[in-house]
N, C-alpha and C. Protein backbone atom coordinates (compact mmCIF):
# COMPACT_ATOMS: atom_id res chain seq x y z
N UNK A 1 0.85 -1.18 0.00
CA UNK A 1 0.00 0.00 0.00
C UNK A 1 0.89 1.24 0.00
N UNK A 2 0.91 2.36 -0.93
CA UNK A 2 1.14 3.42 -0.94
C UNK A 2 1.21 4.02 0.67
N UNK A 3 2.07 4.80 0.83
CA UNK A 3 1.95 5.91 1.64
C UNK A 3 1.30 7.02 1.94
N UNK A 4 0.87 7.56 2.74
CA UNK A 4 0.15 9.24 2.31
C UNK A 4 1.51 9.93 2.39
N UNK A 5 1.31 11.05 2.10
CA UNK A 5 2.01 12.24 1.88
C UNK A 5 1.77 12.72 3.10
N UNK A 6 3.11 13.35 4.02
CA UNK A 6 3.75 13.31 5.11
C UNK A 6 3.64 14.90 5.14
N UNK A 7 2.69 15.54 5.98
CA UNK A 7 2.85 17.07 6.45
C UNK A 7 3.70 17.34 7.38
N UNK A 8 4.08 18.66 7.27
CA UNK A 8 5.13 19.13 8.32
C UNK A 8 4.71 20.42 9.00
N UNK A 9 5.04 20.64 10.24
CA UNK A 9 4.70 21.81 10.95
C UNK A 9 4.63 22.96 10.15
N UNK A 10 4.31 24.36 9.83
CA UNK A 10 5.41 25.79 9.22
C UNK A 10 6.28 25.84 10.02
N UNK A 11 6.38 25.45 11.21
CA UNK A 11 7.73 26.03 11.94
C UNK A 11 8.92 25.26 11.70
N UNK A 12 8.19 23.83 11.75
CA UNK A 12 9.19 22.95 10.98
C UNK A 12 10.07 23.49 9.73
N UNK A 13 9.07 23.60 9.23
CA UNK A 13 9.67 24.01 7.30
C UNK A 13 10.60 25.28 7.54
N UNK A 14 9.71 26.16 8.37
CA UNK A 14 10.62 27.72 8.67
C UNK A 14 12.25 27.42 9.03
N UNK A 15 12.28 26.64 9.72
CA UNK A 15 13.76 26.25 10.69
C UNK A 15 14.46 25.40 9.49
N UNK A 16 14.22 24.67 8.73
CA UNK A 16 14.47 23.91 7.62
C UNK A 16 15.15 25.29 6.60
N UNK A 17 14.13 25.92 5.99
CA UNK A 17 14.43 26.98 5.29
C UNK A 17 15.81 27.92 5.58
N UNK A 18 15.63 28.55 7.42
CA UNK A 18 16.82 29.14 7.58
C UNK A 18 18.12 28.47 7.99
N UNK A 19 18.11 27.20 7.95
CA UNK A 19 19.75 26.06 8.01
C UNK A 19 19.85 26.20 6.93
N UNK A 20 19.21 25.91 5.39
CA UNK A 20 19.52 26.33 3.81
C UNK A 20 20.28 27.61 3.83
N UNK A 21 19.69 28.42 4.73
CA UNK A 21 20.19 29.90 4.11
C UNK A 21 21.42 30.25 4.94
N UNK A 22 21.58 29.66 6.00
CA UNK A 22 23.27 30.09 6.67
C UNK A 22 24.01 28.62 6.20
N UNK A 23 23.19 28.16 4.88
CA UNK A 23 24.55 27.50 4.71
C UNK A 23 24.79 25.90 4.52
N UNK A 24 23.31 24.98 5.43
CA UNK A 24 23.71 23.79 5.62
C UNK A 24 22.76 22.93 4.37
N UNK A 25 23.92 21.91 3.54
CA UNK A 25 22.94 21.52 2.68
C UNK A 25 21.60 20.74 2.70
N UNK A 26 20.58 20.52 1.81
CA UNK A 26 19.57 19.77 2.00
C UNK A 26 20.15 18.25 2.39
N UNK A 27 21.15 18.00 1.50
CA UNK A 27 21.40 16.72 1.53
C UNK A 27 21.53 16.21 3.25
N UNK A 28 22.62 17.51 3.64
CA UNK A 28 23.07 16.96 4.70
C UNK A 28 21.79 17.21 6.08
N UNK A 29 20.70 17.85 5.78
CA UNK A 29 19.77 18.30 6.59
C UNK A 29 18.74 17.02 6.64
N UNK A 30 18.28 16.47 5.41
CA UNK A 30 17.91 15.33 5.00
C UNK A 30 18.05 14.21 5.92
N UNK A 31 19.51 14.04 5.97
CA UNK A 31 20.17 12.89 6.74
C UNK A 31 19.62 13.07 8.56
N UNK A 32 20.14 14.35 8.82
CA UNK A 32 19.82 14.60 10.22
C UNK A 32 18.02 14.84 10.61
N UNK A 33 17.27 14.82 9.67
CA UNK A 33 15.48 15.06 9.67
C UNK A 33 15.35 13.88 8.84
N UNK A 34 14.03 13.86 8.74
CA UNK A 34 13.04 12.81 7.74
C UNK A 34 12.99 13.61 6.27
N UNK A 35 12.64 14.90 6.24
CA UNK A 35 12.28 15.28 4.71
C UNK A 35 13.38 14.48 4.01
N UNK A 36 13.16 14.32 2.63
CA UNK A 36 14.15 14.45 1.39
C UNK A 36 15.03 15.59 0.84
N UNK A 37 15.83 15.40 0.76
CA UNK A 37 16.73 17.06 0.37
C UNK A 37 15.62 17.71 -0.98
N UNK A 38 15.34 16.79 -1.73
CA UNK A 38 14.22 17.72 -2.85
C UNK A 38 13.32 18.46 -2.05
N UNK A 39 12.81 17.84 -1.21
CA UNK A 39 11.58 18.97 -0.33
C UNK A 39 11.93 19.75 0.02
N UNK A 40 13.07 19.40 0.72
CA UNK A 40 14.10 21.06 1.87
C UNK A 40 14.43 22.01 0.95
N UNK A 41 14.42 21.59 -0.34
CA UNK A 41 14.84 22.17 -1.19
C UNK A 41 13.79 22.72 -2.09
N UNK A 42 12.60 22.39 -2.74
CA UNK A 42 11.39 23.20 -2.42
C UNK A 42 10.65 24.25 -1.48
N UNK A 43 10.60 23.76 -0.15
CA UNK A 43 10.66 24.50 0.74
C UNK A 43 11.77 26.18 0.65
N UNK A 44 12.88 25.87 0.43
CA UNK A 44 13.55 26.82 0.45
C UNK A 44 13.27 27.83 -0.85
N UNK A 45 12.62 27.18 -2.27
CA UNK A 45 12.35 28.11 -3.13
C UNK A 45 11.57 28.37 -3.11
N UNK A 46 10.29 28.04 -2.33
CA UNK A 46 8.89 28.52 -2.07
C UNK A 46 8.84 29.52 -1.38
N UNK A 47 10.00 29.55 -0.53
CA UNK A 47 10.40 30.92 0.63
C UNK A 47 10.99 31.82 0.25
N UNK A 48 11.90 31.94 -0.81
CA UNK A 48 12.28 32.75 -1.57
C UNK A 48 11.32 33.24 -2.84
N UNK A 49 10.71 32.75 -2.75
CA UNK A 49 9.31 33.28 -4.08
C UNK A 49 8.12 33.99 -2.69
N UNK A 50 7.84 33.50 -1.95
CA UNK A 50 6.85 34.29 -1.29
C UNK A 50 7.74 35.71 -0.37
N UNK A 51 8.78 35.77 -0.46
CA UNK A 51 9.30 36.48 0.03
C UNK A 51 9.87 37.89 -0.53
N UNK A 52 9.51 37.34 -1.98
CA UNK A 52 10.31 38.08 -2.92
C UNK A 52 11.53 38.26 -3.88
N UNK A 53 12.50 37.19 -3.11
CA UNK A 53 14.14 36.99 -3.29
C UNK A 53 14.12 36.34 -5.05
N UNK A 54 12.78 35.88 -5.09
CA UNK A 54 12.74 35.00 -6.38
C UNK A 54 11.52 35.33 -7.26
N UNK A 55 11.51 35.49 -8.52
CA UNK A 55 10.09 35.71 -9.27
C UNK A 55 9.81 34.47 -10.37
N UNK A 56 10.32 33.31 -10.11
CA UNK A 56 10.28 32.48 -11.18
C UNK A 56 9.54 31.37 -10.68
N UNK A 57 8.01 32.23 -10.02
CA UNK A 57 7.08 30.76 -9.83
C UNK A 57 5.72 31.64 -8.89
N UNK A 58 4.89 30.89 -8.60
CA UNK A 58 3.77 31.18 -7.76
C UNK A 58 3.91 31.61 -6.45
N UNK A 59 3.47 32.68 -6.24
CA UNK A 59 4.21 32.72 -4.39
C UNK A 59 2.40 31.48 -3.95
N UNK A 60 2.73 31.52 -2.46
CA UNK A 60 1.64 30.54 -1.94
C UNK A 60 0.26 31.40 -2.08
N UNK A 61 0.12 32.57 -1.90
CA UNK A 61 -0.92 33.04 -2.00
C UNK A 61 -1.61 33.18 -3.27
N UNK A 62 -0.79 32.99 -4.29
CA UNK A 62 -1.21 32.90 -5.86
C UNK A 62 -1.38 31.56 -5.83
N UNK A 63 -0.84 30.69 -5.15
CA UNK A 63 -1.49 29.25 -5.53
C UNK A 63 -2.41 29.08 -4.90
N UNK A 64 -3.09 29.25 -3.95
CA UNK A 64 -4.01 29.01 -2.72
C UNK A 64 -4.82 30.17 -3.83
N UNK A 65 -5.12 31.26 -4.45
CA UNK A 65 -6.13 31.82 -5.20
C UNK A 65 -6.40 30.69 -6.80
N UNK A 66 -5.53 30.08 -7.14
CA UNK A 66 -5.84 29.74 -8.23
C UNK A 66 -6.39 28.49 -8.24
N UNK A 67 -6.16 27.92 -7.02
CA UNK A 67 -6.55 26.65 -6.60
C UNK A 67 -8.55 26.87 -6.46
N UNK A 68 -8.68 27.68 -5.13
CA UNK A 68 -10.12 28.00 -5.70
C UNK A 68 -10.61 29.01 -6.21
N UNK A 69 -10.13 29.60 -7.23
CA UNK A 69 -10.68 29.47 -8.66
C UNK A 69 -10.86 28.67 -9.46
N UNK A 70 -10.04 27.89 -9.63
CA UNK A 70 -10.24 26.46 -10.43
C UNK A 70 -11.37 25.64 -9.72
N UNK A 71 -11.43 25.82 -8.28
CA UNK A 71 -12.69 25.09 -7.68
C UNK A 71 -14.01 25.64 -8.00
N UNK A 72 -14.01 26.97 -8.39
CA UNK A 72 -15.22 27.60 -8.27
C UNK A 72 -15.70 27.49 -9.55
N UNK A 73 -14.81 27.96 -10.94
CA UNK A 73 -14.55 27.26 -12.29
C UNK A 73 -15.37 25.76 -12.82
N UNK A 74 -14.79 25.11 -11.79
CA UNK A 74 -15.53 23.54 -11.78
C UNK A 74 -17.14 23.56 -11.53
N UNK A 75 -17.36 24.29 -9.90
CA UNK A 75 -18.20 24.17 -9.94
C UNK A 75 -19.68 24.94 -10.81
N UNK A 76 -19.23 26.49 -11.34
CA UNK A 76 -19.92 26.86 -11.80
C UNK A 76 -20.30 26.03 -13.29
N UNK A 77 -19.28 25.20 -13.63
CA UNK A 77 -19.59 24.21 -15.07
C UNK A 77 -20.65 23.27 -14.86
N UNK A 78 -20.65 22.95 -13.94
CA UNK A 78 -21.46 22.54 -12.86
C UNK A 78 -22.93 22.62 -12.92
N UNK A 79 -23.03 23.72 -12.95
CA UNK A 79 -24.05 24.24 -12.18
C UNK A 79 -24.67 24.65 -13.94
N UNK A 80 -24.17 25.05 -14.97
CA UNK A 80 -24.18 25.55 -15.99
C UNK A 80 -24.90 24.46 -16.63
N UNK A 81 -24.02 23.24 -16.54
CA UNK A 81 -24.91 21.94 -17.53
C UNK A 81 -25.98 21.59 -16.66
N UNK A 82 -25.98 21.64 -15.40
CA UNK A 82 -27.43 21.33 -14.53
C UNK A 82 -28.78 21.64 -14.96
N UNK A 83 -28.25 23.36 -15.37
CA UNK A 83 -29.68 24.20 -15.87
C UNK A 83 -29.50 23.94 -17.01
N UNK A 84 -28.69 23.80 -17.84
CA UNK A 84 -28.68 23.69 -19.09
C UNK A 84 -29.68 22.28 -19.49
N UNK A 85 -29.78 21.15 -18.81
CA UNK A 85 -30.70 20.17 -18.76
C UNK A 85 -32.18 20.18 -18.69
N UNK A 86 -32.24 21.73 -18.43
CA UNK A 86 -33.97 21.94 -17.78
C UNK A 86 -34.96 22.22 -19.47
């Protein structure tokens, strides 16, 4: 059986993020925590895009808007062929 997908505190991720930034690698952060260095390493460009340091992606608040929009999107299609049936 598959695994679920493993959440982490923000404070977690926060403290993760600033060992990246004075310096310590994912790899080696990896070893000493559970994440994968790819995550620590997501984490760290997700923090640099919501922060500003970076413009080459979604900060979280643009994903968390587009997410429901796309929900609302769905549902109004929704709702469109419903009446459209009458």
């Amino acid at each position: 059986m598959a695994q679920g997908k493993k959440t982490y505190p923000a404070e977690f991720k926060r403290r993760m993020v600033e060992l990246v930034r004075a310096g310590r690698s994912p790899e080696e952060l990896a070893k000493e925590f559970e994440p994968s260095p790819n995550t620590i390493r997501k984490w760290a460009t997700q923090a640099d895009i919501d922060e500003g340091l970076r413009a080459d992606g979604l900060s979280t608040a643009e994903r968390k808007e587009l997410r429901d929009l796309r929900r609302e999107v769905r549902q109004l299609k929704l709702e469109r062929e419903i009446l459209g049936k009458d």
